[in-house]
C-alpha atoms as a PDB file:
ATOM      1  CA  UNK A   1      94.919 111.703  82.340  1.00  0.00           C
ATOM      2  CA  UNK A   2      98.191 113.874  82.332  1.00  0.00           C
ATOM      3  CA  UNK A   3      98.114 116.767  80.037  1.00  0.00           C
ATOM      4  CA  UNK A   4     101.541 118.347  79.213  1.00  0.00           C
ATOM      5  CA  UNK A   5     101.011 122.401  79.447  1.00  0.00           C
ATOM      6  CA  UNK A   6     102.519 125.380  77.226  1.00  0.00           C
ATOM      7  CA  UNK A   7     105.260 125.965  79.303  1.00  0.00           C
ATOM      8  CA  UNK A   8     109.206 125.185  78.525  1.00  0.00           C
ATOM      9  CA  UNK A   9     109.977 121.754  79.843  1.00  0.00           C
ATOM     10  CA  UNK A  10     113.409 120.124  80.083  1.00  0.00           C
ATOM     11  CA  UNK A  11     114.045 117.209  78.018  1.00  0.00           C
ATOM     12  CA  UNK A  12     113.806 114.192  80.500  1.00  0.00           C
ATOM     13  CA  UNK A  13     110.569 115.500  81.395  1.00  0.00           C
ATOM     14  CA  UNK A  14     108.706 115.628  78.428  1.00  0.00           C
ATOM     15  CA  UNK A  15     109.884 111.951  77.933  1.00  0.00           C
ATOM     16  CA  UNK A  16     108.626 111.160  80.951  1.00  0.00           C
ATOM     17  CA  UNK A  17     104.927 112.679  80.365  1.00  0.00           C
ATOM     18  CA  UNK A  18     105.101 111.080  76.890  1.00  0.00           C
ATOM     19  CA  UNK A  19     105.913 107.805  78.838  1.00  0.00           C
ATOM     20  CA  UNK A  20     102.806 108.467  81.099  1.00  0.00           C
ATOM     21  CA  UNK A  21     100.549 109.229  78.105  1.00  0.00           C
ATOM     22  CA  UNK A  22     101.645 105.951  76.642  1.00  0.00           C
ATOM     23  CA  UNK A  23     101.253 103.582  79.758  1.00  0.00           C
ATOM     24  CA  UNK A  24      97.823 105.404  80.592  1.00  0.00           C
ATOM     25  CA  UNK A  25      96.279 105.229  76.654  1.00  0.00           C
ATOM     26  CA  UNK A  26      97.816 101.525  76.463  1.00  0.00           C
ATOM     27  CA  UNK A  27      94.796 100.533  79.397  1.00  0.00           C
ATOM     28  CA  UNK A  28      92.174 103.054  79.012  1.00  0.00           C
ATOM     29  CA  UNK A  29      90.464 102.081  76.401  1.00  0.00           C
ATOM     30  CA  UNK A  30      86.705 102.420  76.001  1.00  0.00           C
ATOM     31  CA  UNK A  31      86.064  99.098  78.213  1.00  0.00           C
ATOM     32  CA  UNK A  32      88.055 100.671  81.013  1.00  0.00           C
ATOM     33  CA  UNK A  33      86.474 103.875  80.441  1.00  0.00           C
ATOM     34  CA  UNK A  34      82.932 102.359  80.854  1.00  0.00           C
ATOM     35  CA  UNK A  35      84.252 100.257  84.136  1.00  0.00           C
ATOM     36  CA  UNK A  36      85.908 103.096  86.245  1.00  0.00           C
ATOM     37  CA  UNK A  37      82.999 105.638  85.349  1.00  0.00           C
ATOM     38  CA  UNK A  38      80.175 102.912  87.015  1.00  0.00           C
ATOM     39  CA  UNK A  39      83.243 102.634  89.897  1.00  0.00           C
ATOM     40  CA  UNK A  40      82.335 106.566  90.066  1.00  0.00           C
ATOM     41  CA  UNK A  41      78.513 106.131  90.003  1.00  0.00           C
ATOM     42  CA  UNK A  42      78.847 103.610  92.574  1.00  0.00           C
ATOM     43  CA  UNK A  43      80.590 106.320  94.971  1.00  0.00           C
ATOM     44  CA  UNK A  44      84.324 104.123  95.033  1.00  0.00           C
ATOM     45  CA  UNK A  45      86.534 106.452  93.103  1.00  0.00           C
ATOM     46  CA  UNK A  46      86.441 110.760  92.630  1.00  0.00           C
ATOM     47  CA  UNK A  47      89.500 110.666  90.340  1.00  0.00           C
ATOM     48  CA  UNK A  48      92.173 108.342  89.239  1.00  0.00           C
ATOM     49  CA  UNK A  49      95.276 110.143  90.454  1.00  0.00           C
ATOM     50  CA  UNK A  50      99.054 108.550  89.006  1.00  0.00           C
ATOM     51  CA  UNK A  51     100.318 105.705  87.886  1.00  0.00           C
ATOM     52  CA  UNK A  52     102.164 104.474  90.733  1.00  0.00           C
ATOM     53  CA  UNK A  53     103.268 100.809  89.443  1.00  0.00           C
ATOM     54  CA  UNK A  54     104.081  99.694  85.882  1.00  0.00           C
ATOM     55  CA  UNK A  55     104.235  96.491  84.688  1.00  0.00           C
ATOM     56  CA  UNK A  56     103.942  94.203  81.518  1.00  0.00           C
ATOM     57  CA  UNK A  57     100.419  93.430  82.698  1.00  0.00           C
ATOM     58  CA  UNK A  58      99.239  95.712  84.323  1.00  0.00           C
ATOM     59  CA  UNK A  59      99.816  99.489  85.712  1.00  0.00           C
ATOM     60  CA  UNK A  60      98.313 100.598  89.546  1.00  0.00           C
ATOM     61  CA  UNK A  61      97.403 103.899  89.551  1.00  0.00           C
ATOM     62  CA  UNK A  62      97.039 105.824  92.941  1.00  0.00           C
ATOM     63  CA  UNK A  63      92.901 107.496  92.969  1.00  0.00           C
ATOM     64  CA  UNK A  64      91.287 109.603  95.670  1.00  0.00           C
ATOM     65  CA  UNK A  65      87.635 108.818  96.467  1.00  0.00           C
ATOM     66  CA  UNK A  66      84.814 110.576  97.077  1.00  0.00           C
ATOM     67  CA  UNK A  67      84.609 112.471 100.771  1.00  0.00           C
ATOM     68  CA  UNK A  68      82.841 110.013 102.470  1.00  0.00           C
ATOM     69  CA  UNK A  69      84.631 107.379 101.623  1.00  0.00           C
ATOM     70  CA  UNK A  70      86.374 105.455 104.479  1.00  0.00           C
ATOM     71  CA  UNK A  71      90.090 105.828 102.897  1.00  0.00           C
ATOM     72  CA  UNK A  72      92.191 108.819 101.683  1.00  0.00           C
ATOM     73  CA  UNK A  73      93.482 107.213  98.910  1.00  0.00           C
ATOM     74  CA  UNK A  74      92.833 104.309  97.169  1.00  0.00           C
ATOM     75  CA  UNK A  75      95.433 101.403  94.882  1.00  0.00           C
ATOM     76  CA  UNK A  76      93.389 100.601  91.317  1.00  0.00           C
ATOM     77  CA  UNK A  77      95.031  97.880  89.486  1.00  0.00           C
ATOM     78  CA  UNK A  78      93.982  97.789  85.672  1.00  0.00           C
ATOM     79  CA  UNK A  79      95.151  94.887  83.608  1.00  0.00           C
ATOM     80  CA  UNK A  80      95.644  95.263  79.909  1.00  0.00           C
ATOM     81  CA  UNK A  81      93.736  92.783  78.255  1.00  0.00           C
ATOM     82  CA  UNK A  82      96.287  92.740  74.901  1.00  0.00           C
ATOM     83  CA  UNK A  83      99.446  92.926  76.687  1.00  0.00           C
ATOM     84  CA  UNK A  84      98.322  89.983  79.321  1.00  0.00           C
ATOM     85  CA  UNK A  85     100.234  86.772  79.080  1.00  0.00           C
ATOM     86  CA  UNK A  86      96.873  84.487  77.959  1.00  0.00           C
ATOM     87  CA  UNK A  87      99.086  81.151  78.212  1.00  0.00           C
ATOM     88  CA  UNK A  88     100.592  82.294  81.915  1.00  0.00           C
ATOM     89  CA  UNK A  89      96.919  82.735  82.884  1.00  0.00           C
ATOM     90  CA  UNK A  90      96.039  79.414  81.676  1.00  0.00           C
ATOM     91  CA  UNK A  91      98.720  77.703  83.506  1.00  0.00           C
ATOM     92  CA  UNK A  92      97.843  79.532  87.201  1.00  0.00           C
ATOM     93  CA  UNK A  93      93.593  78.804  86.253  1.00  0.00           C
ATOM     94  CA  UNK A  94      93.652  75.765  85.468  1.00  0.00           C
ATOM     95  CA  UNK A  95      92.846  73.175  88.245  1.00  0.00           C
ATOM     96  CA  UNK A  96      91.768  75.527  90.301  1.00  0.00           C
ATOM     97  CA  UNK A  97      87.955  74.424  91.264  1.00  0.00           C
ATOM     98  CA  UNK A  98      87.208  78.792  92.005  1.00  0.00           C
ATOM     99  CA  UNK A  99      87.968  79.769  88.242  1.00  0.00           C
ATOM    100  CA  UNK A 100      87.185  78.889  84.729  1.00  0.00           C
ATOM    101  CA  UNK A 101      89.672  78.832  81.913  1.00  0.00           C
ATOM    102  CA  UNK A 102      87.692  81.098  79.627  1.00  0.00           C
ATOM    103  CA  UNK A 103      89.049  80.901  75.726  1.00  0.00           C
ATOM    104  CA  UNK A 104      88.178  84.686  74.720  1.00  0.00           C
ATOM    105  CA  UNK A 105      90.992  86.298  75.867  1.00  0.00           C
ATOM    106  CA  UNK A 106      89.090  89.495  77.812  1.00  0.00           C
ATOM    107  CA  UNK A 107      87.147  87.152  79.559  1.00  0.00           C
ATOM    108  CA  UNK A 108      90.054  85.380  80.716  1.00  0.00           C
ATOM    109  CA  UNK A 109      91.324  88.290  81.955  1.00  0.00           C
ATOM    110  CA  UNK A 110      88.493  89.705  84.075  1.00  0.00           C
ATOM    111  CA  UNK A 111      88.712  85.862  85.406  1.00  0.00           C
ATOM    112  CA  UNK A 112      92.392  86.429  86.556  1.00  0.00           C
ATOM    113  CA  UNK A 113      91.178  90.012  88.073  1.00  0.00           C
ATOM    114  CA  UNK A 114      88.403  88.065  89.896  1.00  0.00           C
ATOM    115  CA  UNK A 115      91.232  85.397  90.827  1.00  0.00           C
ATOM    116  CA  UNK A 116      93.310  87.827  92.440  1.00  0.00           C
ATOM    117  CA  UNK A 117      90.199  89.416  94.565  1.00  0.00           C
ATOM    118  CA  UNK A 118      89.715  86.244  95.716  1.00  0.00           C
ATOM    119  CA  UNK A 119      93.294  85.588  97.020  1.00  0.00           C
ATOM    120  CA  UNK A 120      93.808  88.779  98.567  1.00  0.00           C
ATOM    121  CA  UNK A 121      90.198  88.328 100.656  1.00  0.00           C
ATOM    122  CA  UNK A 122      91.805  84.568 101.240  1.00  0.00           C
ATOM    123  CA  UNK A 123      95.187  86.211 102.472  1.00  0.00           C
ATOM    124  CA  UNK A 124      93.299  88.436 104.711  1.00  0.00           C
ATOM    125  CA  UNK A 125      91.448  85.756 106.539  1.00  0.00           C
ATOM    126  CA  UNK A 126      94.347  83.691 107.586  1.00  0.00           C
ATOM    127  CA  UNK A 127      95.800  86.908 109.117  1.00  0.00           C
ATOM    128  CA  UNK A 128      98.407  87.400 106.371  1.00  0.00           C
ATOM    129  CA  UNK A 129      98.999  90.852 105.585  1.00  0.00           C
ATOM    130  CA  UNK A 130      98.032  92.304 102.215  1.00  0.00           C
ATOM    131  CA  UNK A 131      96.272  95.300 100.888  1.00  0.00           C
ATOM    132  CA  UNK A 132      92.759  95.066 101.809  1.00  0.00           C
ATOM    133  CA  UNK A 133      90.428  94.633  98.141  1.00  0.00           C
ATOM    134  CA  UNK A 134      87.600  96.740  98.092  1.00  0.00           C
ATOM    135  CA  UNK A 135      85.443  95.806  94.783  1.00  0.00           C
ATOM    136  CA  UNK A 136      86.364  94.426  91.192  1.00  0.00           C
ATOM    137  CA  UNK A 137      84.871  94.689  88.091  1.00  0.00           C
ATOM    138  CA  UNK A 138      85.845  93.646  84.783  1.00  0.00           C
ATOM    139  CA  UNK A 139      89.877  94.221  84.300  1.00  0.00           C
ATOM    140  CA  UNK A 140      89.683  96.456  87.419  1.00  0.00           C
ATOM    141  CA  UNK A 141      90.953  95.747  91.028  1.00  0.00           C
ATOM    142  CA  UNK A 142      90.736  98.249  93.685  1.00  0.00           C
ATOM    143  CA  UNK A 143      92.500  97.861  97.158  1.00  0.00           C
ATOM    144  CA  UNK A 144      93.874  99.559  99.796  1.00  0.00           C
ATOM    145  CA  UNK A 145      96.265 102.236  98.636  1.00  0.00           C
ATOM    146  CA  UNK A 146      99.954 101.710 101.314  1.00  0.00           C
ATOM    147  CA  UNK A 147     102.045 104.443 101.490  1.00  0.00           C
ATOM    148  CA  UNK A 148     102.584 107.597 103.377  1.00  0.00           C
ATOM    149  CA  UNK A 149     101.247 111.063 102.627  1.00  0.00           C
ATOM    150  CA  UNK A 150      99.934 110.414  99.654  1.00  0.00           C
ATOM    151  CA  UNK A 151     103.167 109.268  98.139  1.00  0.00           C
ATOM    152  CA  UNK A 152     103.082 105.234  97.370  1.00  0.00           C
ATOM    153  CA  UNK A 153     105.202 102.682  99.506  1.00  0.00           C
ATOM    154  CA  UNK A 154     108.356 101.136  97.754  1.00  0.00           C
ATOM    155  CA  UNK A 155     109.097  97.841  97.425  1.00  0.00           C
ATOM    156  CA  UNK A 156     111.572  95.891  98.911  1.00  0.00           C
ATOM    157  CA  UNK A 157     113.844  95.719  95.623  1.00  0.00           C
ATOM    158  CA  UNK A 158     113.401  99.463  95.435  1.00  0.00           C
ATOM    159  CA  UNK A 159     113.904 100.170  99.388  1.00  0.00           C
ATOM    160  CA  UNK A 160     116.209  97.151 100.628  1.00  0.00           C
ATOM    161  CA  UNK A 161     116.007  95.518 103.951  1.00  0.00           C
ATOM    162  CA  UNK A 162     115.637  98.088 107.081  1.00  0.00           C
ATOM    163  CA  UNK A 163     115.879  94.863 108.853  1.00  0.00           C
ATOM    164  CA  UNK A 164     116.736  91.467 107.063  1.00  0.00           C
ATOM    165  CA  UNK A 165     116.947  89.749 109.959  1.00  0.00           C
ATOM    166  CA  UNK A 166     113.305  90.281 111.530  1.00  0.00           C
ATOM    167  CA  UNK A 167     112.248  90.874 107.943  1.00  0.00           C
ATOM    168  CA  UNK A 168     113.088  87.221 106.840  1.00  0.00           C
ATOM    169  CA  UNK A 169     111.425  85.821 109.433  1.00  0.00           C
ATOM    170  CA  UNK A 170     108.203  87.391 109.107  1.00  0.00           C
ATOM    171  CA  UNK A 171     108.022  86.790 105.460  1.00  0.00           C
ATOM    172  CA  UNK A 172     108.925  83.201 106.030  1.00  0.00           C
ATOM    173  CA  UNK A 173     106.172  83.132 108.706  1.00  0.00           C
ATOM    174  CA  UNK A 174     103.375  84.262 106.132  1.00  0.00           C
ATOM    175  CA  UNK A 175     104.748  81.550 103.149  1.00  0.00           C
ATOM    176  CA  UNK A 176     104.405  78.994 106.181  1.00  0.00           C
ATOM    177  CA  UNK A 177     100.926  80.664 107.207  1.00  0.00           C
ATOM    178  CA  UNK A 178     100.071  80.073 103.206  1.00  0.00           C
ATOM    179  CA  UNK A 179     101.012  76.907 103.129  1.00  0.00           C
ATOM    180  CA  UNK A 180      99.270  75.219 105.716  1.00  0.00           C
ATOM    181  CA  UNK A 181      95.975  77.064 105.340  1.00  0.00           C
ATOM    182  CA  UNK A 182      96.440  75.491 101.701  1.00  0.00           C
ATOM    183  CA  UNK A 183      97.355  78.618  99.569  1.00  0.00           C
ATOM    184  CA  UNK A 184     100.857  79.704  97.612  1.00  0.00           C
ATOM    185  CA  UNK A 185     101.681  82.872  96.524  1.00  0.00           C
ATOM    186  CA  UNK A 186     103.673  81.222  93.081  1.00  0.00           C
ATOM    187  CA  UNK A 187     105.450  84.255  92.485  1.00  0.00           C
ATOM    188  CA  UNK A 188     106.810  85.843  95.743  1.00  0.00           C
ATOM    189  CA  UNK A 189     109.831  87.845  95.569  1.00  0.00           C
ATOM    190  CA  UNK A 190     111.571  91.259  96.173  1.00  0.00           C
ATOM    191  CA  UNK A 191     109.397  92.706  93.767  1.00  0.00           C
ATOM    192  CA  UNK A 192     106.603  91.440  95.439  1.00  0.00           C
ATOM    193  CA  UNK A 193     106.563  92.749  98.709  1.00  0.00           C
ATOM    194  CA  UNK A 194     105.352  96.487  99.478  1.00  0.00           C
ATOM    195  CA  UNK A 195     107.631  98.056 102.525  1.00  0.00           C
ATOM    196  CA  UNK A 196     104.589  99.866 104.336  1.00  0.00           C
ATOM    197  CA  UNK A 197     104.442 102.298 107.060  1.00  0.00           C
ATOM    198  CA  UNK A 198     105.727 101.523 110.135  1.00  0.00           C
ATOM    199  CA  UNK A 199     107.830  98.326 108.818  1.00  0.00           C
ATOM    200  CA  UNK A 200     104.852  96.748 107.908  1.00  0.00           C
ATOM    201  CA  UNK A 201     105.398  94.480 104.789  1.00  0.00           C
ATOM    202  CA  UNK A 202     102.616  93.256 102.436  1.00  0.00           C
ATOM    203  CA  UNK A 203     102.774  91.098  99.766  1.00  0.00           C
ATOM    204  CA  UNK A 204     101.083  92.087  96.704  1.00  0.00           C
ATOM    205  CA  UNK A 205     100.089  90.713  93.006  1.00  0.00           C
ATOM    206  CA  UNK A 206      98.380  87.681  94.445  1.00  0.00           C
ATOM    207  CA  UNK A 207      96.833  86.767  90.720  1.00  0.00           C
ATOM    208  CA  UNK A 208      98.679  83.898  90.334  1.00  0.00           C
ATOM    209  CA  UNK A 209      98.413  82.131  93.823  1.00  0.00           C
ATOM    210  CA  UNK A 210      97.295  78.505  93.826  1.00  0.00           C
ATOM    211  CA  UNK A 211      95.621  76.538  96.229  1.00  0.00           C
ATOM    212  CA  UNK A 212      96.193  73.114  97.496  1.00  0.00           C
ATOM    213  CA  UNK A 213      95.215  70.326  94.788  1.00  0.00           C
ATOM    214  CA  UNK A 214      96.946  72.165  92.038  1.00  0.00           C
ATOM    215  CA  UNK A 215      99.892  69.717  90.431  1.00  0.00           C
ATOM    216  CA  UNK A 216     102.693  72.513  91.031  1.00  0.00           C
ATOM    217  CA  UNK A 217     101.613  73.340  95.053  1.00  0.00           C
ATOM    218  CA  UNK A 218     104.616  72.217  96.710  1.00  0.00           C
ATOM    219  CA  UNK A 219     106.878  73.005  93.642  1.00  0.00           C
ATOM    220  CA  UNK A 220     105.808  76.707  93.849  1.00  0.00           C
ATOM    221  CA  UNK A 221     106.131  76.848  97.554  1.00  0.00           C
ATOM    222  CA  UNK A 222     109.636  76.237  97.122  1.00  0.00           C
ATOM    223  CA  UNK A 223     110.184  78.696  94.778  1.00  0.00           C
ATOM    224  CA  UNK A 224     108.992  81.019  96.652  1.00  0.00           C
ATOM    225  CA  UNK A 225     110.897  79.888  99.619  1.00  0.00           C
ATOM    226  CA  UNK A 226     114.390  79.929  97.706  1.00  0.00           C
ATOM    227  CA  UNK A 227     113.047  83.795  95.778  1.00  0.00           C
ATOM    228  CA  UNK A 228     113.381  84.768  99.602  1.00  0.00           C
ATOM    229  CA  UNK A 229     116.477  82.889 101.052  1.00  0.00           C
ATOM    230  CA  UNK A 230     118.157  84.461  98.135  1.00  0.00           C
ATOM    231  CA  UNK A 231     117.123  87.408  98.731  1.00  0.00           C
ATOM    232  CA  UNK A 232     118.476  88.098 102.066  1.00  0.00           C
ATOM    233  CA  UNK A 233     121.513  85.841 102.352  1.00  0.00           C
ATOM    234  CA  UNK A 234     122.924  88.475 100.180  1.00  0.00           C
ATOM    235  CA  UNK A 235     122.224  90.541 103.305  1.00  0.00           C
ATOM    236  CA  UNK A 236     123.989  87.952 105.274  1.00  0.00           C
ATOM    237  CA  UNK A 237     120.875  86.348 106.621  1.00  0.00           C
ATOM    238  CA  UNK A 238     121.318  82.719 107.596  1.00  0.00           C
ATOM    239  CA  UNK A 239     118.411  80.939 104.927  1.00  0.00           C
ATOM    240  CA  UNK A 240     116.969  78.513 107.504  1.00  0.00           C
ATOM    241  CA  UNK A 241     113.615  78.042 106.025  1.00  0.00           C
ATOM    242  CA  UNK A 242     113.603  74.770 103.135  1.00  0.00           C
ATOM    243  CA  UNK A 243     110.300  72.948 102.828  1.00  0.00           C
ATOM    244  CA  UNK A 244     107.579  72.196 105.274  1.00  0.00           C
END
C-alpha cells in the first residue's frame, strides 16, 4: 500500500498518492486481503508492487515474487466485485457451456476471473500471443508481467504504431487465428493490445471472449475486425481484412 511521508510534496503529487490510496482501498478489501496473503503462503507473490493499469473493473498492479520464483515480476489483475458491470458479465457468460451465470454478484465475479484464465490458457494454445496466466483465485488473476526493467509496457493507444503496416497484419493474423480455432476476443481494440519488448504485441483483458456457439460469434468478430481497421487506416493502412 502507498504511504505518503512527512516531507513537503508539491500539489499534483499528493493528488496523485490520494488517487493511489483510493484505487488501492476501492479493491482491497478483507476478501482480497485473505486471497493475495494464501497467493503468499503458496510462494506466488513477495509483495504487490504498483498499480500499473486502472480501469472501471478492475486495476493490475505490478508484484515481485519470491526469489525462486521463475519470473522477476509478475501482472495481478484484481477485479472489484461492486464496481463490476453484473449485467455485462451476464451477457459474455451466458451460453457459454465452460461457465455458470451465478446470481450473487461475487460469485459471478470470481466466475468471470476464472473465465478469463481460461481464455488466456486457450489463447496460448493456438499460438496466439498473450500474457502467460499463472494461478487464479477468487477475484484474483495473476499473469505474466510485459514490460521492460521493471517499468510496465504501454499500450498501443498510449504508444501508437512503431509499425502499422506489419502491426496490422499480425493483429489481423491472431483475430483470424481466433476465429477459426473457434474463439473471439469481443472487445479487441487499441486499448487492448500491450506493445511488448522487442515489438512483440499481446492482447490482453480476454474476460469477455466467446467461443463458437454463442449467438453474437460472428457479430463480435466483426467488431473486432472494424476496432482494428479503424485503428490504423488513420495511420494510412489499407483495411483489407472484412469477415472470414
Amino acid at each position: 500500500m502507498a504511504t505518503i511521508s512527512k516531507r513537503k510534496r508539491p500539489p499534483r503529487e499528493i493528488k496523485t498518492l490520494k488517487e493511489q490510496l483510493k484505487i488501492e482501498a476501492s479493491v482491497f478489501d478483507r476478501y482480497v486481503f485473505r486471497t493475495v496473503g494464501s497467493l503468499m503462503s503458496a510462494g506466488i507473490i513477495a509483495s504487490i508492487d504498483f498499480p500499473i493499469k486502472r480501469g472501471k473493473e478492475s486495476v493490475v498492479f505490478r508484484a515481485t515474487p519470491p526469489p525462486d520464483y521463475p519470473a522477476e515480476f509478475l501482472a495481478v489483475k484484481i477485479y472489484n466485485v461492486e464496481n463490476s458491470n453484473f449485467k455485462r458479465m451476464v451477457e459474455y457468460i451466458s451460453n457459454d457451456p465452460r461457465f455458470e451465470v451465478k446470481k450473487n454478484r461475487r460469485k459471478l465475479v470470481y466466475e468471470w476471473v476464472k473465465k478469463e484464465y481460461r481464455n488466456l490458457l486457450m489463447c496460448e494454445e493456438m499460438g496466439v500471443l498473450v500474457p502467460h496466466p499463472h494461478v487464479f483465485k477468487d477475484n484474483v488473476l495473476v499473469m505474466d508481467f510485459i514490460g521492460e526493467g521493471g517499468a510496465p509496457s504501454k499500450t498501443l493507444f498510449e504508444r501508437g504504431p512503431a509499425n502499422p503496416e506489419w502491426e496490422y497484419e499480425f493483429l489481423m493474423g491472431e483475430v483470424k487465428k481466433m476465429y477459426k480455432n473457434g474463439f473471439v476476443h469481443a472487445d479487441l481494440s487499441e486499448y487492448n493490445v500491450l506493445c511488448g519488448p522487442e515489438g512483440k504485441l499481446y492482447m490482453i483483458d480476454l474476460a469477455q471472449g466467446v467461443i463458437k456457439g454463442h449467438p453474437f460469434f460472428d457479430e463480435w468478430y466483426k467488431r473486432d475486425v472494424q476496432n482494428i481497421n479503424r485503428y490504423y487506416e488513420k495511420f494510412g493502412v489499407r483495411a483489407t481484412t472484412t469477415l472470414i
